[in-house]
Protein backbone atom coordinates (compact mmCIF):
# COMPACT_ATOMS: atom_id res chain seq x y z
CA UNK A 1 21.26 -101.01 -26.74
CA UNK A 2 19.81 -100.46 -23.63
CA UNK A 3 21.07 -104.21 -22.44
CA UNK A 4 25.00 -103.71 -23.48
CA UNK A 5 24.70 -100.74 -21.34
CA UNK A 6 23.76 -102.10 -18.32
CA UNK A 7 25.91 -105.14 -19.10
CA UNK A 8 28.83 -102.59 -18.58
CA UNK A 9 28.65 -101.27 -15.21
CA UNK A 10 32.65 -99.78 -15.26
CA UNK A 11 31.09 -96.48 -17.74
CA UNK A 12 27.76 -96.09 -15.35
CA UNK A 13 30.78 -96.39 -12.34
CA UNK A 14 32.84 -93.41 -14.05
CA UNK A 15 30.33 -91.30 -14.49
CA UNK A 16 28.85 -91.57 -10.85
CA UNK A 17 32.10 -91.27 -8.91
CA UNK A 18 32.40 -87.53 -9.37
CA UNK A 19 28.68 -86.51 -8.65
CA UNK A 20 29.54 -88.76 -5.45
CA UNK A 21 32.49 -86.49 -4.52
CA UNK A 22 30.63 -83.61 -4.92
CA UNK A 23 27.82 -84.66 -3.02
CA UNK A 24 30.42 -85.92 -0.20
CA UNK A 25 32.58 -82.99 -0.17
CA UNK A 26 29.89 -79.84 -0.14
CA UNK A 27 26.92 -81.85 1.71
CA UNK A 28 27.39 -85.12 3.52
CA UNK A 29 31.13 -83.46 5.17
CA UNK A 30 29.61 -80.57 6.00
CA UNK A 31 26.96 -81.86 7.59
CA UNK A 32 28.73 -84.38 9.55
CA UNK A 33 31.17 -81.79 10.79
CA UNK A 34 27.79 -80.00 12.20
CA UNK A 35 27.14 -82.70 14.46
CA UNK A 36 30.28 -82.01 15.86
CA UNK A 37 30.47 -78.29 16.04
CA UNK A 38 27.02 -78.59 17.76
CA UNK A 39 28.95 -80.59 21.46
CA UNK A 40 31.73 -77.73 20.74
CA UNK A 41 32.24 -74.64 21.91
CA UNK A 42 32.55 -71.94 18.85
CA UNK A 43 32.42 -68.49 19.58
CA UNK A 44 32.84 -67.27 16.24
CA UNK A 45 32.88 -67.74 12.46
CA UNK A 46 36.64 -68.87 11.20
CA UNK A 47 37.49 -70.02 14.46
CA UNK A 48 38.26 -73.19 16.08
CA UNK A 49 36.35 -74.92 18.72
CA UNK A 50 37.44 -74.88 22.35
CA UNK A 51 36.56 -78.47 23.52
CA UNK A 52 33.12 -80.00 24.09
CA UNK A 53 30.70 -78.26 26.22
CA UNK A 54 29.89 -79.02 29.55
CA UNK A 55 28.07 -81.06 29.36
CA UNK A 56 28.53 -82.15 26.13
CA UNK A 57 24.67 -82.24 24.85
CA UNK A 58 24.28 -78.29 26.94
CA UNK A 59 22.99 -77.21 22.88
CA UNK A 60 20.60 -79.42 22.76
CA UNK A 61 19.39 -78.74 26.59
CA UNK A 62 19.11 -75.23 25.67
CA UNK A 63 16.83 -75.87 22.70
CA UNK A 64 14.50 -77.41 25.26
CA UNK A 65 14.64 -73.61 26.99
CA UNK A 66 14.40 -71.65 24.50
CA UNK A 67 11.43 -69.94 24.05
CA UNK A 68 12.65 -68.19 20.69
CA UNK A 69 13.73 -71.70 19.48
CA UNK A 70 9.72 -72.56 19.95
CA UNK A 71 8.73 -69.58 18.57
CA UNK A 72 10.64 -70.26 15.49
CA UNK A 73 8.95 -74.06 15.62
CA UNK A 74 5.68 -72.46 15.70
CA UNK A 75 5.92 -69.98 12.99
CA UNK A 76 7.60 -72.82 10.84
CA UNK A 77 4.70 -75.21 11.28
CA UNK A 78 2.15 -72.40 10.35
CA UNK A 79 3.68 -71.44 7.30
CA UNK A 80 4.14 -74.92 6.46
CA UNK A 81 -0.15 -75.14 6.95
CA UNK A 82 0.26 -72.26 4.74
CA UNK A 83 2.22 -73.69 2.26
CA UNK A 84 -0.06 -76.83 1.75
CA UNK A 85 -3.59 -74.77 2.27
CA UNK A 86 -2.62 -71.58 0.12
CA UNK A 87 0.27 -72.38 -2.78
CA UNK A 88 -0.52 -75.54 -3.63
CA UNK A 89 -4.47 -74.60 -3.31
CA UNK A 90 -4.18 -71.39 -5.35
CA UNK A 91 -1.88 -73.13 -7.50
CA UNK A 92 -3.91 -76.22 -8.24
CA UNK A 93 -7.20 -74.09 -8.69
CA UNK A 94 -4.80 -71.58 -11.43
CA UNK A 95 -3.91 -74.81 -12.93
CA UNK A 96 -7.60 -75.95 -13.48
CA UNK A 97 -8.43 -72.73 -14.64
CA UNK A 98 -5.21 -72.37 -17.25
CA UNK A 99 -6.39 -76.20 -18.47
CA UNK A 100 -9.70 -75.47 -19.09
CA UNK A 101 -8.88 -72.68 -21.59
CA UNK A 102 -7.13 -73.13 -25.74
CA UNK A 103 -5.90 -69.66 -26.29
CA UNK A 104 -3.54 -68.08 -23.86
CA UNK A 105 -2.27 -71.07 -22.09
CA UNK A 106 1.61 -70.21 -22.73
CA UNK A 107 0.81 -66.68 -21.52
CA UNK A 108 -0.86 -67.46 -18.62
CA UNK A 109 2.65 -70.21 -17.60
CA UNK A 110 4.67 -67.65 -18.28
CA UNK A 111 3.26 -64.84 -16.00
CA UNK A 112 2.43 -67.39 -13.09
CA UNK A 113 5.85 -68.49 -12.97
CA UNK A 114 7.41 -65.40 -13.66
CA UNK A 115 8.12 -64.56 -9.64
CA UNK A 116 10.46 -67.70 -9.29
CA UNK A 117 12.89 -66.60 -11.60
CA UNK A 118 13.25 -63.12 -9.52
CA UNK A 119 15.94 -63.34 -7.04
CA UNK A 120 14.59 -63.31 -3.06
CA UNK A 121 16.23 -60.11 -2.53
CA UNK A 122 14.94 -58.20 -5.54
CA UNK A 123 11.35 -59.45 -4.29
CA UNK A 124 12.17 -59.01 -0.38
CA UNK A 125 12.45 -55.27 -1.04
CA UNK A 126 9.53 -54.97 -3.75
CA UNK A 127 7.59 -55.97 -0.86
CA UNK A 128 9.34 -53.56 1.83
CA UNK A 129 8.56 -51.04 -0.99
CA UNK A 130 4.61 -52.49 -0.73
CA UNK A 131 4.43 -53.60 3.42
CA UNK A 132 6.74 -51.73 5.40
CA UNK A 133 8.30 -48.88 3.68
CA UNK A 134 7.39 -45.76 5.71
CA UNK A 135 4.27 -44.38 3.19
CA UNK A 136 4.65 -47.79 1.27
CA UNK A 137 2.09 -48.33 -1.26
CA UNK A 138 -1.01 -50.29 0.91
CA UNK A 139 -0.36 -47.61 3.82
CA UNK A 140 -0.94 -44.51 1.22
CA UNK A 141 -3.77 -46.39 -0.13
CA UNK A 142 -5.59 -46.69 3.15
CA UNK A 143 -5.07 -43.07 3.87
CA UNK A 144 -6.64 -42.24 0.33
CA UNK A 145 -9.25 -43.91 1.36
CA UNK A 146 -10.10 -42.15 4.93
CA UNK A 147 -8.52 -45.03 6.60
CA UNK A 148 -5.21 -44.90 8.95
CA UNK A 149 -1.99 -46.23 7.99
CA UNK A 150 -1.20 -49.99 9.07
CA UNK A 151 2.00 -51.31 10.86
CA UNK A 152 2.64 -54.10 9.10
CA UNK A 153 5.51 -55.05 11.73
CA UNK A 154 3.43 -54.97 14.58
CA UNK A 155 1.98 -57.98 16.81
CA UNK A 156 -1.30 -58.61 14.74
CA UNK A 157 -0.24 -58.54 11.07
CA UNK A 158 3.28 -59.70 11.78
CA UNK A 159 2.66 -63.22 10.09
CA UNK A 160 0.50 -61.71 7.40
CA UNK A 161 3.38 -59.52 6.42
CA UNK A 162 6.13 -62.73 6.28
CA UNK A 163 4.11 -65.36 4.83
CA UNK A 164 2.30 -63.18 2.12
CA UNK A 165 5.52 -62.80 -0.11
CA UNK A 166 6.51 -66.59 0.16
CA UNK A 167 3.30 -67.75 -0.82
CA UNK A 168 3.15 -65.36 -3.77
CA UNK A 169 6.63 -65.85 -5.34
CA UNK A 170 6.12 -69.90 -4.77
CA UNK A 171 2.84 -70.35 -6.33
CA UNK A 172 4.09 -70.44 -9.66
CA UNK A 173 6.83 -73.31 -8.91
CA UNK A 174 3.55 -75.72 -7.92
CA UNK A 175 1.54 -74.26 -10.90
CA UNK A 176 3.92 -75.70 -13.20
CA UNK A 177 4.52 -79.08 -11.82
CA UNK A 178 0.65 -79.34 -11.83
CA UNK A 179 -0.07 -78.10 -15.42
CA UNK A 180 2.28 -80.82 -16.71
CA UNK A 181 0.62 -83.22 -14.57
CA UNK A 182 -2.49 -82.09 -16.30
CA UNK A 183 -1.28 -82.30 -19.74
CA UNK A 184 -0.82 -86.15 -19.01
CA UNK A 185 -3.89 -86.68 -18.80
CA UNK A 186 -5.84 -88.29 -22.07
CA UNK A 187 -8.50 -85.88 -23.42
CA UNK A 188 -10.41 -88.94 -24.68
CA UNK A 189 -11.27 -90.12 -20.91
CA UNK A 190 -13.20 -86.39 -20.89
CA UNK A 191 -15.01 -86.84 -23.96
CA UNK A 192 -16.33 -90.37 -23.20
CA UNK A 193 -17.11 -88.71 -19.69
CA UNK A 194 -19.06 -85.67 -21.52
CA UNK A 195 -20.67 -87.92 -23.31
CA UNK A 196 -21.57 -89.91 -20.26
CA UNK A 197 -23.32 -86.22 -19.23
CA UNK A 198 -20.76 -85.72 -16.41
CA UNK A 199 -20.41 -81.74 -15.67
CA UNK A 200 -17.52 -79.55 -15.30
CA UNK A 201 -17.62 -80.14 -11.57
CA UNK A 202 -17.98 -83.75 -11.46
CA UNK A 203 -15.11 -84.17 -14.16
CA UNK A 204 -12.73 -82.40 -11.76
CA UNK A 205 -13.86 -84.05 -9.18
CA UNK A 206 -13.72 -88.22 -10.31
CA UNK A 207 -11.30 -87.77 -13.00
CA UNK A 208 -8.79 -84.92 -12.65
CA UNK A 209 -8.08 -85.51 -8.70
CA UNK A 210 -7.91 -88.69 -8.87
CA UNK A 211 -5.35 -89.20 -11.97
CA UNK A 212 -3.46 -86.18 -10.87
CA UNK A 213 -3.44 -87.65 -7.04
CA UNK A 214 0.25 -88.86 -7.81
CA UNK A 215 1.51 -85.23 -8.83
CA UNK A 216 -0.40 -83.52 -5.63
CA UNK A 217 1.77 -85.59 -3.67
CA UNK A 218 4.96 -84.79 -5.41
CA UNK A 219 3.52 -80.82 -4.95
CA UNK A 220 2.54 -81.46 -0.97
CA UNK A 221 5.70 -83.57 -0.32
CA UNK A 222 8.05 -80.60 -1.58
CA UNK A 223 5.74 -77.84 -0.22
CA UNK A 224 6.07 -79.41 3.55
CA UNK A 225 9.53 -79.65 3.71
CA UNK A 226 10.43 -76.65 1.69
CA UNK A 227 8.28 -74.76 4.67
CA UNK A 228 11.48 -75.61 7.05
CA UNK A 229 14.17 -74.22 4.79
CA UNK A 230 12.47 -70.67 4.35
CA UNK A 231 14.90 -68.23 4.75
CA UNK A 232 15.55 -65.63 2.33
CA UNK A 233 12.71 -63.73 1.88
CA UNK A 234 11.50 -63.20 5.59
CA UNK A 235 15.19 -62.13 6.41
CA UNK A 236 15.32 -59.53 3.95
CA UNK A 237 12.05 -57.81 5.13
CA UNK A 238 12.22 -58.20 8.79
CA UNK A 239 16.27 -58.51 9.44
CA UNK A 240 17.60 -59.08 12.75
CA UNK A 241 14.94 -56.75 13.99
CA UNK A 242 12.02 -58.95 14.71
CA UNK A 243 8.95 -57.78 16.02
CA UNK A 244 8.58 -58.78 20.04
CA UNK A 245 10.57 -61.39 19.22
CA UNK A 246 7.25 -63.55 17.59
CA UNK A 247 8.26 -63.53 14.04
CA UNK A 248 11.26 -65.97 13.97
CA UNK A 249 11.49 -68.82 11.74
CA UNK A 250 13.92 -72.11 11.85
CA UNK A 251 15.73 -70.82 9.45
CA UNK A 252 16.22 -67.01 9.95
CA UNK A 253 16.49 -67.83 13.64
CA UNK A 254 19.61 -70.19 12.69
CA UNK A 255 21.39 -67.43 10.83
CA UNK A 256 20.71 -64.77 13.42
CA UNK A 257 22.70 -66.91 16.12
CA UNK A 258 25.32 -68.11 14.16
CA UNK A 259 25.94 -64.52 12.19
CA UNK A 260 24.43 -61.85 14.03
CA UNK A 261 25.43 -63.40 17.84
CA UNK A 262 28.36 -65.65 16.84
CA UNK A 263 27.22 -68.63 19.12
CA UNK A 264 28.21 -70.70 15.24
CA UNK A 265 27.64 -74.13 18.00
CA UNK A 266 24.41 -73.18 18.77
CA UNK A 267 23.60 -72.17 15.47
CA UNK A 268 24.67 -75.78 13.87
CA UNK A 269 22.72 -77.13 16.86
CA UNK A 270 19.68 -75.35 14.99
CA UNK A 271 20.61 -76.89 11.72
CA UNK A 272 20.85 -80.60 12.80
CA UNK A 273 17.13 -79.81 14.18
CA UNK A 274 15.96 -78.51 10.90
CA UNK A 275 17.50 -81.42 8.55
CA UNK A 276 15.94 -83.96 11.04
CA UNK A 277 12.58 -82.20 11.08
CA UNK A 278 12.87 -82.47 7.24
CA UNK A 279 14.08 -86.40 7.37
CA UNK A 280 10.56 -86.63 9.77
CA UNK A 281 8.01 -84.70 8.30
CA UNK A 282 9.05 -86.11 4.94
CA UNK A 283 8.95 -89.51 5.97
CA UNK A 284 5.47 -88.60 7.49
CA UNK A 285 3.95 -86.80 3.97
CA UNK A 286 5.05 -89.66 2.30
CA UNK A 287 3.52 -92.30 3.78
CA UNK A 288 0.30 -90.23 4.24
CA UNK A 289 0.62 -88.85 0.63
CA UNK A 290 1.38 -92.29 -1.08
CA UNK A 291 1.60 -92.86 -4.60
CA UNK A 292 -0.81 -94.95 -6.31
CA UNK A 293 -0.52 -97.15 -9.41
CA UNK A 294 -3.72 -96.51 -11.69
């Protein structure tokens, strides 16, 4: 069966040509027509471009003096530590933990990945409700307890307040991928090892790691470059209204210039930066987070 398909390439042809359009028509055009917009001059959304700048690469000259552009660089590459330290660690150790256990296993799935199914709004003001509501939930704590009430805005927990919520709701996305990887794996090679007298430690260590090394690098891979496309939730708890200007990402940064300041060239300058940062660091967690054959 399988060779008469493949024999007949006209069907597989049909089939791909409209998942090609799409693809063309809502990503690779739109993305093209960003390179151009970012040598143009666009000074707001619906309207056309006035001719290239002068010169025509000013947008990219200006990333190089922009200190909020950096800002937004540095954030984004300490969330992305983030990312790799905290959800995929939290998620990997929840997975261990889920694994090791025979009753409760579809409860536990369900509640871990429970937040990714809640829309980044909904969650963005659960957590203004928890962070930065005026008498939000942590502050009134603190005060019940003798202590004063936190800004959770300010210079020092700025970061705390941004990352927290992303790391939470995305936890669950990683703890799936990595249960499944789990499942794959043949409970015979843990009996022979119990019987070999290996402990709980040491079974993690030489025989879950290393036959779930493949899926970790799936997990890492998507949790580096979904770092630079973090958007939603920050935005809805902080806004336009950044603290001191520290707490910008790539992404929220690239929305507040195109929407909130209307400079849409600079703003698809931004974009180009972020989709070849992805290309990069991609290309880099791939080769350092290669697949192996076992």
């Amino acid at each position: 069966m399988n060779s008469v398909i493949y024999k007949r390439k006209t069907p597989l042809l049909v089939l791909l040509i409209p998942a090609f359009l799409f693809m063309t028509l809502f990503l690779y055009y739109p993305f093209v027509m960003n390179i151009f917009n970012s040598f143009t001059k666009i000074t707001g959304l619906g309207t056309s471009g006035e001719g290239y700048n002068t010169p025509w690469y000013a947008n990219y000259v200006h990333l190089l003096d922009d200190p909020l552009m950096r800002t937004s660089l540095k954030n984004t590459l300490l969330l992305m530590l983030a990312t790799l330290v905290f959800q995929v660690g939290i998620a990997l150790l929840l997975a261990l933990m889920v694994d090791s256990i025979r009753k409760g296993t579809q409860f536990f799935r369900t509640v871990y990945f429970f937040p990714i199914v809640i829309s980044a709004t909904a969650l963005g003001l659960l957590f203004n409700l928890i962070f930065l509501y005026n008498g939000g939930m942590i502050n009134q704590l603190l005060e019940k307890l003798g202590s004063g009430a936190i800004d959770w805005k300010d210079g020092t927990h700025y970061l705390f307040t941004m990352f927290f919520p992303v790391m939470w709701q995305y936890v669950g996305f990683y703890f799936v991928i990595l249960v499944t990887g789990l499942n794959n794996i043949s409970r015979d090679i843990y009996e022979a090892a119990e019987i070999d007298g290996a402990s709980g430690l040491g079974r993690i260590r030489y025989i879950t790691l290393p036959l779930l090394r493949n899926v970790l690098c799936v997990c890492l891979t998507l949790a580096i470059t979904g770092a630079l496309k973090v958007f939603d939730l920050p935005w809805i708890m902080m806004g336009s209204g950044m603290p001191l200007d520290k707490s910008w990402l790539t992404g929220t940064y690239m929305y507040h210039q195109t929407f909130s300041m209307g400079d849409v060239d600079y703003g698809s300058t931004i974009g180009i930066v972020i989709v070849v940062l992805g290309v990069v660091v991609s290309q880099i967690a791939n080769r350092i987070f290669k697949e192996k054959d076992y």
